[in-house]
PDB file of N, CA and C in Angstrom:
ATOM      1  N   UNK A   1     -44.628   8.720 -68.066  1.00  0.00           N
ATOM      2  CA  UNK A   1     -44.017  10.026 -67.986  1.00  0.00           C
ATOM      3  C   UNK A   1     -43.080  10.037 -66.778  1.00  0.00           C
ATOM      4  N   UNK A   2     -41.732  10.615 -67.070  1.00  0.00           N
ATOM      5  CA  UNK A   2     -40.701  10.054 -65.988  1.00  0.00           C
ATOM      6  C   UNK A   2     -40.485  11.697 -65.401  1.00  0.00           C
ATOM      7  N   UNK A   3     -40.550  12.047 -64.789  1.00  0.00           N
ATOM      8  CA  UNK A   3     -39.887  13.250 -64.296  1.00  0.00           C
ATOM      9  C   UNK A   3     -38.880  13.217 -63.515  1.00  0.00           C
ATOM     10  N   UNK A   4     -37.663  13.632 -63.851  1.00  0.00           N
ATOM     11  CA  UNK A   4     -36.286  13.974 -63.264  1.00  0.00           C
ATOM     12  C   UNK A   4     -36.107  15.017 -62.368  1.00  0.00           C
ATOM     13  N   UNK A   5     -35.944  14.596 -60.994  1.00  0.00           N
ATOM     14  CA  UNK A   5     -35.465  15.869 -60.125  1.00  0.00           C
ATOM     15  C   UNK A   5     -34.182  16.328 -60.002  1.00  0.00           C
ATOM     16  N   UNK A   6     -34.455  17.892 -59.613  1.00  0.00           N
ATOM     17  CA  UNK A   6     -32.863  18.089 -59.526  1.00  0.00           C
ATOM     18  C   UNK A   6     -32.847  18.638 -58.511  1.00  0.00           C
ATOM     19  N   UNK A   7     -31.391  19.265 -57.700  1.00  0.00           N
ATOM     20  CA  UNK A   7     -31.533  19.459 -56.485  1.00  0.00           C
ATOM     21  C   UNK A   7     -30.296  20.172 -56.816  1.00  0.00           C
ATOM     22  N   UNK A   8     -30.606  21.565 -55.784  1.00  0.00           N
ATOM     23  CA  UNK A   8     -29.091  22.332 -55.448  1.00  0.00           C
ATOM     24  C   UNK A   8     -28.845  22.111 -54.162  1.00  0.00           C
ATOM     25  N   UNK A   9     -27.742  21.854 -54.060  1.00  0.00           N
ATOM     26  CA  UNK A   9     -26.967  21.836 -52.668  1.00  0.00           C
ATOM     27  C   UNK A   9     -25.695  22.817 -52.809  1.00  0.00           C
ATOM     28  N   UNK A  10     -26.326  23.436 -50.992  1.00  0.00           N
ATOM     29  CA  UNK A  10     -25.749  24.373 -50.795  1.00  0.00           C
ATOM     30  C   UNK A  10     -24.731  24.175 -49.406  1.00  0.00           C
ATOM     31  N   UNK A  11     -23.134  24.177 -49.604  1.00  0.00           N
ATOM     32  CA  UNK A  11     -22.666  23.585 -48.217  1.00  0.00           C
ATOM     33  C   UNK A  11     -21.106  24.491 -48.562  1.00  0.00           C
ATOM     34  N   UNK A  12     -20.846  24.114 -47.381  1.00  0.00           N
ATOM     35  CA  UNK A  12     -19.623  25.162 -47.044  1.00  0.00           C
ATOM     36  C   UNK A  12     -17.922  24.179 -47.351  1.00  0.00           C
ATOM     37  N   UNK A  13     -17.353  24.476 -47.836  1.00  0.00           N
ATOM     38  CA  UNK A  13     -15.984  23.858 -47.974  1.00  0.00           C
ATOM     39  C   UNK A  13     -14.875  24.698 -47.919  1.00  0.00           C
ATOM     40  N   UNK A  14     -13.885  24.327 -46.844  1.00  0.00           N
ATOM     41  CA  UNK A  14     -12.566  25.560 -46.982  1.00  0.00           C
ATOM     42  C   UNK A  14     -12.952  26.991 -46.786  1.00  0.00           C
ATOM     43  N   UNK A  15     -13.905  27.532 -46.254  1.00  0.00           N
ATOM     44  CA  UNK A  15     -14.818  28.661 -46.142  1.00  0.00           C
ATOM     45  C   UNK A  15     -14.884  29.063 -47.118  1.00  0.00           C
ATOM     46  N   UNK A  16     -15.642  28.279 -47.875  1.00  0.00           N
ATOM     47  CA  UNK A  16     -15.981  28.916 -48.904  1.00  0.00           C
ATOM     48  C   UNK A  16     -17.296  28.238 -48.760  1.00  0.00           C
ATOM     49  N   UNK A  17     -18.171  29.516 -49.954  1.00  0.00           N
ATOM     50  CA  UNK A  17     -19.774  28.758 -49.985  1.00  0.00           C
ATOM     51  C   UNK A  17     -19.760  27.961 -51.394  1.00  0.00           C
ATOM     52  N   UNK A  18     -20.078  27.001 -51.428  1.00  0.00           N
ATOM     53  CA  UNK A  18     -20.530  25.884 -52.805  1.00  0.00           C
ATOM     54  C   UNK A  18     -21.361  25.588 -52.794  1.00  0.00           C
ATOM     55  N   UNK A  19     -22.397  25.958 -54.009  1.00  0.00           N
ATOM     56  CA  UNK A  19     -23.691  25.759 -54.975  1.00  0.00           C
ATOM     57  C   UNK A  19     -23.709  24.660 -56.225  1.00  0.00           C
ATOM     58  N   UNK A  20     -24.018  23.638 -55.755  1.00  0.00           N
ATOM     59  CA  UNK A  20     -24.019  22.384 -57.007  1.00  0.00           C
ATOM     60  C   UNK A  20     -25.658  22.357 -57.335  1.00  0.00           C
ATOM     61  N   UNK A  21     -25.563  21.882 -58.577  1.00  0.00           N
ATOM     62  CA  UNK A  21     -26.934  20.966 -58.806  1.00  0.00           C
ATOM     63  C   UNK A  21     -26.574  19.626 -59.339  1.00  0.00           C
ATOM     64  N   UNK A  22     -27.748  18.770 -58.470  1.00  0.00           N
ATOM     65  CA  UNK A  22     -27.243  17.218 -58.869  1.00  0.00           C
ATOM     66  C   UNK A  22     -28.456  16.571 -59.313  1.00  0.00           C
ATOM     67  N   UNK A  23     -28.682  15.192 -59.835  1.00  0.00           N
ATOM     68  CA  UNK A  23     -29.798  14.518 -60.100  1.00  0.00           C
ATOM     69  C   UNK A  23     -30.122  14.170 -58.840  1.00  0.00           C
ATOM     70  N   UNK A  24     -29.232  13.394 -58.334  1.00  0.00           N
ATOM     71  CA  UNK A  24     -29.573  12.319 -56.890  1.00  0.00           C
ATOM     72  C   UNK A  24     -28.691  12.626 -55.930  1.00  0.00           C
ATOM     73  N   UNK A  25     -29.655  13.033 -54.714  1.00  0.00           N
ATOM     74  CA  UNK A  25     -28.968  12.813 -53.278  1.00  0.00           C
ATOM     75  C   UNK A  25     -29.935  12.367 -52.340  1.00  0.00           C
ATOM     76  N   UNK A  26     -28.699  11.751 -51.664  1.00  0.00           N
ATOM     77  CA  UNK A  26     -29.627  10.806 -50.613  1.00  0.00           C
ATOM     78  C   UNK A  26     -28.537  10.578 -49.400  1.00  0.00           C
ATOM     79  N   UNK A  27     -28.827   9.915 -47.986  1.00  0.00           N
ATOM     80  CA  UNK A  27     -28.336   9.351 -47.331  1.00  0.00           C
ATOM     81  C   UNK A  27     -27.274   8.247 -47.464  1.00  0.00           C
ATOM     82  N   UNK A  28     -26.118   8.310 -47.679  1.00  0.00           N
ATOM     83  CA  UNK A  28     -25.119   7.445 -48.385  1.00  0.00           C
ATOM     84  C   UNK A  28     -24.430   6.852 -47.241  1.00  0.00           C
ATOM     85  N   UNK A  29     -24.031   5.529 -47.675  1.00  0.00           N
ATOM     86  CA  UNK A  29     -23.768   4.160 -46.720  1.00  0.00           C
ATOM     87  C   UNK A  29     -23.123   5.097 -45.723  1.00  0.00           C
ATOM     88  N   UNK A  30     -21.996   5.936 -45.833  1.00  0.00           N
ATOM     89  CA  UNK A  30     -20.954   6.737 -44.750  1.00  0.00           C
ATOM     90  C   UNK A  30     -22.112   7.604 -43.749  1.00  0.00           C
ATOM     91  N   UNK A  31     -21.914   6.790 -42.457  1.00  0.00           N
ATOM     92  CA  UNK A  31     -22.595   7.746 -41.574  1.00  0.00           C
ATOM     93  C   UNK A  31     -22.086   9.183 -41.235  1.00  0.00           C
ATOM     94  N   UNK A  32     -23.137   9.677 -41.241  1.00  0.00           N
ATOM     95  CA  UNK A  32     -22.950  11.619 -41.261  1.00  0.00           C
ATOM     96  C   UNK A  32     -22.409  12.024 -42.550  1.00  0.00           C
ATOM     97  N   UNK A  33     -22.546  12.037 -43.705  1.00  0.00           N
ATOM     98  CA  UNK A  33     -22.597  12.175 -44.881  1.00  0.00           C
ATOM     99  C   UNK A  33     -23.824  12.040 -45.707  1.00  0.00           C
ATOM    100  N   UNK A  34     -23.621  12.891 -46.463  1.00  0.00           N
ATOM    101  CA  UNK A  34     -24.689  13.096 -47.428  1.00  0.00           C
ATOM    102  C   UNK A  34     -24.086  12.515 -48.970  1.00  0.00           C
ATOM    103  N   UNK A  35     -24.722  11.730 -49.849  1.00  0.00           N
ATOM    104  CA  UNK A  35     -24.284  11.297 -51.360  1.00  0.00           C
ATOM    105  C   UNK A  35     -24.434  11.945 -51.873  1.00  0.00           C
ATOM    106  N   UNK A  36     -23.944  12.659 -52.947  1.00  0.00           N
ATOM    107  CA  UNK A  36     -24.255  13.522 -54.514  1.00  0.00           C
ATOM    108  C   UNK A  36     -23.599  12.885 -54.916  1.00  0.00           C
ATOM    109  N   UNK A  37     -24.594  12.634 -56.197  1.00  0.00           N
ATOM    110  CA  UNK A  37     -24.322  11.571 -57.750  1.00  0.00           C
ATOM    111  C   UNK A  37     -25.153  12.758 -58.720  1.00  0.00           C
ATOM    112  N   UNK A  38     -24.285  12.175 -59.919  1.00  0.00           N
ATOM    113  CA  UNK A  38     -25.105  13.027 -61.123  1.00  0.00           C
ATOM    114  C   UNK A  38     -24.647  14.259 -60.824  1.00  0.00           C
ATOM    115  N   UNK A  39     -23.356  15.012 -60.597  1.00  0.00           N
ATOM    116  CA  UNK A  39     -23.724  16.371 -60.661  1.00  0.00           C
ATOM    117  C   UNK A  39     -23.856  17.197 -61.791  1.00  0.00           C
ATOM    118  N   UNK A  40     -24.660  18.107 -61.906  1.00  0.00           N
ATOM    119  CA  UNK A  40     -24.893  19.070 -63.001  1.00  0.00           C
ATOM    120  C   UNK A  40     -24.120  20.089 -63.319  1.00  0.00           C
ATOM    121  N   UNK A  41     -23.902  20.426 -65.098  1.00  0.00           N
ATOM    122  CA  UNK A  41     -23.361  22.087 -64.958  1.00  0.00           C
ATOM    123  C   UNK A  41     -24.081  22.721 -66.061  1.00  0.00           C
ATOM    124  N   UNK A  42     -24.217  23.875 -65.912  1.00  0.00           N
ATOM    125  CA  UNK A  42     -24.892  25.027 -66.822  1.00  0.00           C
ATOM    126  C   UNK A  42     -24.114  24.683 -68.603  1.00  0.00           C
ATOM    127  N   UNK A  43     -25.325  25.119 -69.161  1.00  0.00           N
ATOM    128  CA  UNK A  43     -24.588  25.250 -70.455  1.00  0.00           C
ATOM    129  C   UNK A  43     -23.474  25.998 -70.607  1.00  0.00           C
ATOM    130  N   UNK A  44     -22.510  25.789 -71.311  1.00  0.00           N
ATOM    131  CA  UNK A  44     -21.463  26.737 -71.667  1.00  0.00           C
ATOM    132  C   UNK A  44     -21.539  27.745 -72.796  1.00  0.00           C
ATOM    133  N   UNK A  45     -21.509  29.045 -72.485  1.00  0.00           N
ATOM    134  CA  UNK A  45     -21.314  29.984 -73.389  1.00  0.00           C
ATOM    135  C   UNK A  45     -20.084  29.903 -73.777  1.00  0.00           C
ATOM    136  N   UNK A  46     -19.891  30.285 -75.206  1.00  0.00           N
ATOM    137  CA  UNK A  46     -19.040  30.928 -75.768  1.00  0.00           C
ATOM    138  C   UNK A  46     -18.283  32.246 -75.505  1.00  0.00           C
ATOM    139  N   UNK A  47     -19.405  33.541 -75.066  1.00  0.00           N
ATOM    140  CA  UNK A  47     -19.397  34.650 -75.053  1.00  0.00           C
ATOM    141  C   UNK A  47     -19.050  35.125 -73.363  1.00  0.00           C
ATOM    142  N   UNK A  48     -18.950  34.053 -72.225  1.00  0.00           N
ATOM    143  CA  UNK A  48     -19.379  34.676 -70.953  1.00  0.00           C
ATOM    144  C   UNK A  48     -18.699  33.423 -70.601  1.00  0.00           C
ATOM    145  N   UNK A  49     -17.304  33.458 -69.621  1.00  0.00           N
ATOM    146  CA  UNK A  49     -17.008  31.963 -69.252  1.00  0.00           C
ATOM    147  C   UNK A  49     -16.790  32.350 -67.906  1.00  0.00           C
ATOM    148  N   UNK A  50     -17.702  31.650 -66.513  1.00  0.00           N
ATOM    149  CA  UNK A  50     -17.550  31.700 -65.222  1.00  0.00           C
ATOM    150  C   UNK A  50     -16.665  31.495 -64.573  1.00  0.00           C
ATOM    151  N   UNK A  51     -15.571  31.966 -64.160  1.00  0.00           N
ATOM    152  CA  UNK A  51     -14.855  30.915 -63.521  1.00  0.00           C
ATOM    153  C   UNK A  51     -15.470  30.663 -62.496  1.00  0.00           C
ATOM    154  N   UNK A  52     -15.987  30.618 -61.293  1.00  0.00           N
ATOM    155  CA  UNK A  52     -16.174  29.845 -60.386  1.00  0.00           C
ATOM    156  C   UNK A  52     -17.004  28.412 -60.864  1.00  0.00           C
ATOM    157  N   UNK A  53     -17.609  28.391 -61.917  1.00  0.00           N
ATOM    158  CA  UNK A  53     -18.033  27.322 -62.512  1.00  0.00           C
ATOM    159  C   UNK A  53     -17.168  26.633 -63.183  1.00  0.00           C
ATOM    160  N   UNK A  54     -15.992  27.423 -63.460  1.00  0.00           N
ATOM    161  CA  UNK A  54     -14.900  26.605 -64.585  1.00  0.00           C
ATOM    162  C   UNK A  54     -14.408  25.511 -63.017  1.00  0.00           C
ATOM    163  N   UNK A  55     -14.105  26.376 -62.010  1.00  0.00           N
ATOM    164  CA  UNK A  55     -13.366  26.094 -61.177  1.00  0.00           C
ATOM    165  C   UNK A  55     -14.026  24.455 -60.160  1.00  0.00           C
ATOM    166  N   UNK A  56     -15.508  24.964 -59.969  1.00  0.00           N
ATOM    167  CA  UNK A  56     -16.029  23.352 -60.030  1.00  0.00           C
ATOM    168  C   UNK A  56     -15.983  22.402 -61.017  1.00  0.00           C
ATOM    169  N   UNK A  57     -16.237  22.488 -61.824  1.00  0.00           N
ATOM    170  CA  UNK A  57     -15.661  21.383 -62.641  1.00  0.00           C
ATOM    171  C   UNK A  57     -14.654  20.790 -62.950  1.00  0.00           C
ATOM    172  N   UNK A  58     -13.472  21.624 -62.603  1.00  0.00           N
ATOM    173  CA  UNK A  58     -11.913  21.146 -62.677  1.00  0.00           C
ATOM    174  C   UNK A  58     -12.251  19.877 -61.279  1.00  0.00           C
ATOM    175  N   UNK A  59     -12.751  20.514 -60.310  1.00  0.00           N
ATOM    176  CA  UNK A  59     -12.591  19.759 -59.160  1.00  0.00           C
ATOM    177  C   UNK A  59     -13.469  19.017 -59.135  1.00  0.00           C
ATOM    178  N   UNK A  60     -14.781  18.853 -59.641  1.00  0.00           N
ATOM    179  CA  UNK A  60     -15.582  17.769 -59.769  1.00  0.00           C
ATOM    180  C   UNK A  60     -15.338  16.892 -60.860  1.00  0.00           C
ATOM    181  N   UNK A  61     -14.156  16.754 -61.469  1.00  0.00           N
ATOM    182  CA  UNK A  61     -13.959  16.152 -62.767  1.00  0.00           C
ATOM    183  C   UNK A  61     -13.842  14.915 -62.983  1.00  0.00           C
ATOM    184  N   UNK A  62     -14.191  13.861 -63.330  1.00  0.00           N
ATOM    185  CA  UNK A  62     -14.618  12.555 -62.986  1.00  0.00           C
ATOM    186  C   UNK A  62     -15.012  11.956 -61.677  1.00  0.00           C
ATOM    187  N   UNK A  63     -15.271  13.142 -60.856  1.00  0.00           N
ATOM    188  CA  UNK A  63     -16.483  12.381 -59.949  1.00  0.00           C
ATOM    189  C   UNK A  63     -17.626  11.847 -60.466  1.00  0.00           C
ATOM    190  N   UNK A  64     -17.556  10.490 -60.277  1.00  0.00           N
ATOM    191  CA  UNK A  64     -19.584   9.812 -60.242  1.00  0.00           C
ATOM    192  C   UNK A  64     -19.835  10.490 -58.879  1.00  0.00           C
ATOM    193  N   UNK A  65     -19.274  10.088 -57.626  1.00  0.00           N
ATOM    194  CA  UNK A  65     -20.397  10.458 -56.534  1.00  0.00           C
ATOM    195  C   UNK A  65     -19.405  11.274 -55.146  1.00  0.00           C
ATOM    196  N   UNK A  66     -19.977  11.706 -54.978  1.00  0.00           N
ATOM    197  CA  UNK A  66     -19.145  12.559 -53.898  1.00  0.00           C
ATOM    198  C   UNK A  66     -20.109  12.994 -52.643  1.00  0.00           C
ATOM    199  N   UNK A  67     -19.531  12.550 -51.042  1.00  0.00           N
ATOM    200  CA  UNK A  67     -19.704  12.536 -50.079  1.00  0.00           C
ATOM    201  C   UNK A  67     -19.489  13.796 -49.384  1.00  0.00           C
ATOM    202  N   UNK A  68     -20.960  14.689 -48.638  1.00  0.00           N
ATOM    203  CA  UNK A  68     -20.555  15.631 -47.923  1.00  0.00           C
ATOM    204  C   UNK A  68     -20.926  15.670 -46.558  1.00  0.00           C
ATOM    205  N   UNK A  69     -20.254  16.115 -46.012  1.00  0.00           N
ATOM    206  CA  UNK A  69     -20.696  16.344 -44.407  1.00  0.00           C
ATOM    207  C   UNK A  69     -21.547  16.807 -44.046  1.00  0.00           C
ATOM    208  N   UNK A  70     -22.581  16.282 -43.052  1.00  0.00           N
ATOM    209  CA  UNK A  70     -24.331  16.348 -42.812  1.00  0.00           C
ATOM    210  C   UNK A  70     -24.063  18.181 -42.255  1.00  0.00           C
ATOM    211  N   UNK A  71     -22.470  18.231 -41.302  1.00  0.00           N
ATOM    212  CA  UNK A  71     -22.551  19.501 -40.536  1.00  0.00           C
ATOM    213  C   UNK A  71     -22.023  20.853 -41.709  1.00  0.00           C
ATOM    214  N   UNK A  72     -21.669  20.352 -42.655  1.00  0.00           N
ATOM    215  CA  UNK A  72     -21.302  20.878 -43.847  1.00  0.00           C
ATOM    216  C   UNK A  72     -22.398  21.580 -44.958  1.00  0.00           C
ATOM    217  N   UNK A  73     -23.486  20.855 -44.652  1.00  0.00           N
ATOM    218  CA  UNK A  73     -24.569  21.387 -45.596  1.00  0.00           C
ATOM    219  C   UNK A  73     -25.391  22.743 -45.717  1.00  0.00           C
ATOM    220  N   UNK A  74     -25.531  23.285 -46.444  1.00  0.00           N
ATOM    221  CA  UNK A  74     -26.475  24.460 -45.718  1.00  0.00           C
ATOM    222  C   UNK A  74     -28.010  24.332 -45.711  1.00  0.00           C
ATOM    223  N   UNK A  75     -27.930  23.936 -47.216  1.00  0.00           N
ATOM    224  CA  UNK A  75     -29.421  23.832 -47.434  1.00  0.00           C
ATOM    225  C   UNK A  75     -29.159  22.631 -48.453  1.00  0.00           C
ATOM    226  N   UNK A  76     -30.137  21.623 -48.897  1.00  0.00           N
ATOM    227  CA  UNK A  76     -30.815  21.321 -50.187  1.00  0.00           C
ATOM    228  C   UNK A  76     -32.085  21.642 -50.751  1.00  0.00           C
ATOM    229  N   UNK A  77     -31.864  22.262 -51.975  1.00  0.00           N
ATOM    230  CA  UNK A  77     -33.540  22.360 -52.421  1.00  0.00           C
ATOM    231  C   UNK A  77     -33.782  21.581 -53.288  1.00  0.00           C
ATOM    232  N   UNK A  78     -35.107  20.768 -53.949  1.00  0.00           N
ATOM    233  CA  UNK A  78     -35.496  20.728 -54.973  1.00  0.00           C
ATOM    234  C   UNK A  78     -35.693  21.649 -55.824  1.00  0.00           C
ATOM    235  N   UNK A  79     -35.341  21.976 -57.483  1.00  0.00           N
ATOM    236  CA  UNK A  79     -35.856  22.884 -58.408  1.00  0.00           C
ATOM    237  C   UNK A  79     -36.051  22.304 -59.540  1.00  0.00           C
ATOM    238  N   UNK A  80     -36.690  23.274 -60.658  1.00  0.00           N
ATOM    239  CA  UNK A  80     -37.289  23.032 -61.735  1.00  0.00           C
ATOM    240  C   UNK A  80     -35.858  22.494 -62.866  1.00  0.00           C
ATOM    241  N   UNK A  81     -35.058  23.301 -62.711  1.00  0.00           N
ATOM    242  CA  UNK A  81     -33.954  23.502 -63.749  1.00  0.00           C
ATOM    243  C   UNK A  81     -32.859  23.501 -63.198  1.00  0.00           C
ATOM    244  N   UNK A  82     -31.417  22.919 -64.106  1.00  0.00           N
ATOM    245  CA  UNK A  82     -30.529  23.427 -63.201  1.00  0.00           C
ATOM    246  C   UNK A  82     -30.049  24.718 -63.950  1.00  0.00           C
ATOM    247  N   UNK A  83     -28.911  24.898 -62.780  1.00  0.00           N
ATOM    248  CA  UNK A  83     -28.754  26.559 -62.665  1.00  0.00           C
ATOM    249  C   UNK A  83     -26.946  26.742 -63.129  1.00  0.00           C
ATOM    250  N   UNK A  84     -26.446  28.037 -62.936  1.00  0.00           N
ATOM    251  CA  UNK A  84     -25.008  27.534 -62.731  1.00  0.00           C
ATOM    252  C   UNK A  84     -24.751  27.209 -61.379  1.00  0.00           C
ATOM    253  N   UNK A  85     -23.610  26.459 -61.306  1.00  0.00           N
ATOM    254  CA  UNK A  85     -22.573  26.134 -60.273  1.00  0.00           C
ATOM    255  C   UNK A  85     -22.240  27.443 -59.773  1.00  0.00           C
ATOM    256  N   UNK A  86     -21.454  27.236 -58.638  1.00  0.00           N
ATOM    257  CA  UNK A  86     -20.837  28.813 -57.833  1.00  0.00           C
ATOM    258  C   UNK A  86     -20.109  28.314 -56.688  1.00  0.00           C
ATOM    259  N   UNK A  87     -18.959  29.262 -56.423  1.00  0.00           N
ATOM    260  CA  UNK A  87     -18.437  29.258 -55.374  1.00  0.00           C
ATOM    261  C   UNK A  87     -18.328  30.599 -55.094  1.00  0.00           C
ATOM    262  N   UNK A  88     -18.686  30.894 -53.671  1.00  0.00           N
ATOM    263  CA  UNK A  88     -18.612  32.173 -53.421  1.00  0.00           C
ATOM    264  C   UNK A  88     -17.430  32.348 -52.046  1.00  0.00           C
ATOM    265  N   UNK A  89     -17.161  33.212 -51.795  1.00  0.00           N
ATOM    266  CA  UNK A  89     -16.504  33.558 -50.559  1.00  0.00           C
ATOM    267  C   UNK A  89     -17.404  33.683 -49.072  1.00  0.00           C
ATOM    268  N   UNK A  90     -17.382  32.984 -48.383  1.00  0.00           N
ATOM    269  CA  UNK A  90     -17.965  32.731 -47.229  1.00  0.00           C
ATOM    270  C   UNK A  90     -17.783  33.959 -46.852  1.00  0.00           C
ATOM    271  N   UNK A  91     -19.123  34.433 -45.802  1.00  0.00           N
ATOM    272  CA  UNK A  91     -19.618  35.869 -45.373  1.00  0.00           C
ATOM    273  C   UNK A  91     -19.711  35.480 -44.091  1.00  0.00           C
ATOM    274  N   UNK A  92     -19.725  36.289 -42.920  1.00  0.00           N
ATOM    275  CA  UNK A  92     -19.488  36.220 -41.880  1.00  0.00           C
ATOM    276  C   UNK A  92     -20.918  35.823 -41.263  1.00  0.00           C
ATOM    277  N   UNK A  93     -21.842  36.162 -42.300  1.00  0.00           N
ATOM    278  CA  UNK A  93     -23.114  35.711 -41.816  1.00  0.00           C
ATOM    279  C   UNK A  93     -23.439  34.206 -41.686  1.00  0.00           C
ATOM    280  N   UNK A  94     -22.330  33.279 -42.723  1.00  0.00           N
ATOM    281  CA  UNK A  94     -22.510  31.604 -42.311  1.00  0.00           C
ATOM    282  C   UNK A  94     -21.321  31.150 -41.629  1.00  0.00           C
ATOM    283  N   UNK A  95     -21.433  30.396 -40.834  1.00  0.00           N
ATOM    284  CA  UNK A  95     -20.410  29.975 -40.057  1.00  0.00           C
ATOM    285  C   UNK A  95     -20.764  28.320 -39.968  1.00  0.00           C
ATOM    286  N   UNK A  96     -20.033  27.107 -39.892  1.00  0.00           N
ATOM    287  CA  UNK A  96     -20.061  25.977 -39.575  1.00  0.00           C
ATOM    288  C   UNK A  96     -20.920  26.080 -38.465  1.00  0.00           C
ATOM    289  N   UNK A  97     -21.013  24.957 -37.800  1.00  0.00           N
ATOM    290  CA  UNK A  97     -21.967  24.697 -36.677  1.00  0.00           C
ATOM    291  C   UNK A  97     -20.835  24.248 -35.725  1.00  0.00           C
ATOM    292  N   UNK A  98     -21.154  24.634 -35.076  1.00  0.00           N
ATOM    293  CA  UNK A  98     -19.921  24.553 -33.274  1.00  0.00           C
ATOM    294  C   UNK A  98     -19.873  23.374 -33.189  1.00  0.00           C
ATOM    295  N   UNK A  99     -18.466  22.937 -32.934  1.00  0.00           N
ATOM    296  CA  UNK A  99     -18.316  21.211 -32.438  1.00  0.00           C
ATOM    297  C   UNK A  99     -17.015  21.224 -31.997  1.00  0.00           C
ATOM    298  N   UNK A 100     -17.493  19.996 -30.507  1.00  0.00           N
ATOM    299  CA  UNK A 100     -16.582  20.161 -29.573  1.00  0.00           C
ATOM    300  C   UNK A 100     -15.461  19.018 -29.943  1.00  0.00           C
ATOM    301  N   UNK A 101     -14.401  19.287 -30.790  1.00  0.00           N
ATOM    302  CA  UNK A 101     -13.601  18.263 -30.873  1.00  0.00           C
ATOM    303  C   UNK A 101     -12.349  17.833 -29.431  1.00  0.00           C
ATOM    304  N   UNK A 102     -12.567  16.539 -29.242  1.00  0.00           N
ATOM    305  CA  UNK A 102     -12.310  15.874 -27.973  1.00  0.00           C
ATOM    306  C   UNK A 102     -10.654  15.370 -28.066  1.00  0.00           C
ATOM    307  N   UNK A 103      -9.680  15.723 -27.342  1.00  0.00           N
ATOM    308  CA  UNK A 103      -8.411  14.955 -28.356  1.00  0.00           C
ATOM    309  C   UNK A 103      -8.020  13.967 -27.257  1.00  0.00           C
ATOM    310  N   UNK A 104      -7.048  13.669 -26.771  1.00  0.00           N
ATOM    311  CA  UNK A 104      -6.425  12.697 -26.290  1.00  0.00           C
ATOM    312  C   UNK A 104      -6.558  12.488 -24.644  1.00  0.00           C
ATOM    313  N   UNK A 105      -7.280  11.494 -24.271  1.00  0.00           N
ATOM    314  CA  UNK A 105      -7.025  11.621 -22.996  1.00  0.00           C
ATOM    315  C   UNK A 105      -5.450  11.654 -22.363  1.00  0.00           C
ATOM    316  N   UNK A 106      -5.411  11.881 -20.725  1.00  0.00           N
ATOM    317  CA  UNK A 106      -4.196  12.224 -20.256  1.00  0.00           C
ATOM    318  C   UNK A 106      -3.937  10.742 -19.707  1.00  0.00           C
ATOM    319  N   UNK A 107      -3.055  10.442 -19.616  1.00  0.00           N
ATOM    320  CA  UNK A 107      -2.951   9.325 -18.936  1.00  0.00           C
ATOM    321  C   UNK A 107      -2.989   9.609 -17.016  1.00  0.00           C
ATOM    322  N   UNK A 108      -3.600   8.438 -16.822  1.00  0.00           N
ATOM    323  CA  UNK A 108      -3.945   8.631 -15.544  1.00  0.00           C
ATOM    324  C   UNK A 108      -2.192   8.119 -14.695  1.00  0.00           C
ATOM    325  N   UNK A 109      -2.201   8.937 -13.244  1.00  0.00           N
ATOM    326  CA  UNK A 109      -1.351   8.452 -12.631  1.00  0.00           C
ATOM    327  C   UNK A 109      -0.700   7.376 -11.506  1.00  0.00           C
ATOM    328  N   UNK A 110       0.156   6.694 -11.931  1.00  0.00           N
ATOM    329  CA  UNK A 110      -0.082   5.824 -10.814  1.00  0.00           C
ATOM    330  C   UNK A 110       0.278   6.110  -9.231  1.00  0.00           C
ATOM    331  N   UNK A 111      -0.781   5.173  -8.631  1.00  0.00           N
ATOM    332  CA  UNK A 111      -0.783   5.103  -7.200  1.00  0.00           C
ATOM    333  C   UNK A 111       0.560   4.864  -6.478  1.00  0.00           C
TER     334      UNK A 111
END
């Protein structure tokens, strides 16, 4: 008896919030990245068409595996089922995580 997990991941892109479900994620060769393979999408109605789900799939569209940023993530869960996809509009209540980007040293002067 094989049981298949699935997993939603929840991470921020372009401020926006993105909700995937995938088969497999894991720690992927790229340090500070996270792997998603297998991603999932909801059945399609006839009667009810999402766009924010249309809209992941345009952009996940022949991805096998796609790399996200560890500071990018919000959450992963395990669940029973998958769900739909979503992109929502980032709320002031999530914000990236603070990071001090370092740019060019000055050149030093001579003696």
């Amino acid at each position: 008896m094989s049981e298949k997990n699935i997993y939603r991941i929840s991470f921020l892109s372009a401020g926006e919030v993105y909700e995937i479900y995938a088969a497999n994620v894991g720690q992927g060769g790229l340090f500070g990245f996270i792997e998603v393979e297998g991603i999932l999408f909801g059945e399609r109605s006839k009667l009810l068409i999402d766009s924010s789900e249309e809209r992941l799939k345009t952009e996940f569209e022949g991805v096998q595996r796609t790399f996200i940023p560890m500071h990018s993530v919000l959450r992963v869960d395990e669940v029973e089922k998958a769900g739909r996809g979503r992109i929502t509009a980032g709320s002031g209540k999530v914000a990236p995580f603070p990071m001090t980007v370092m740019g060019p040293s000055k050149p030093s002067k001579p003696e």
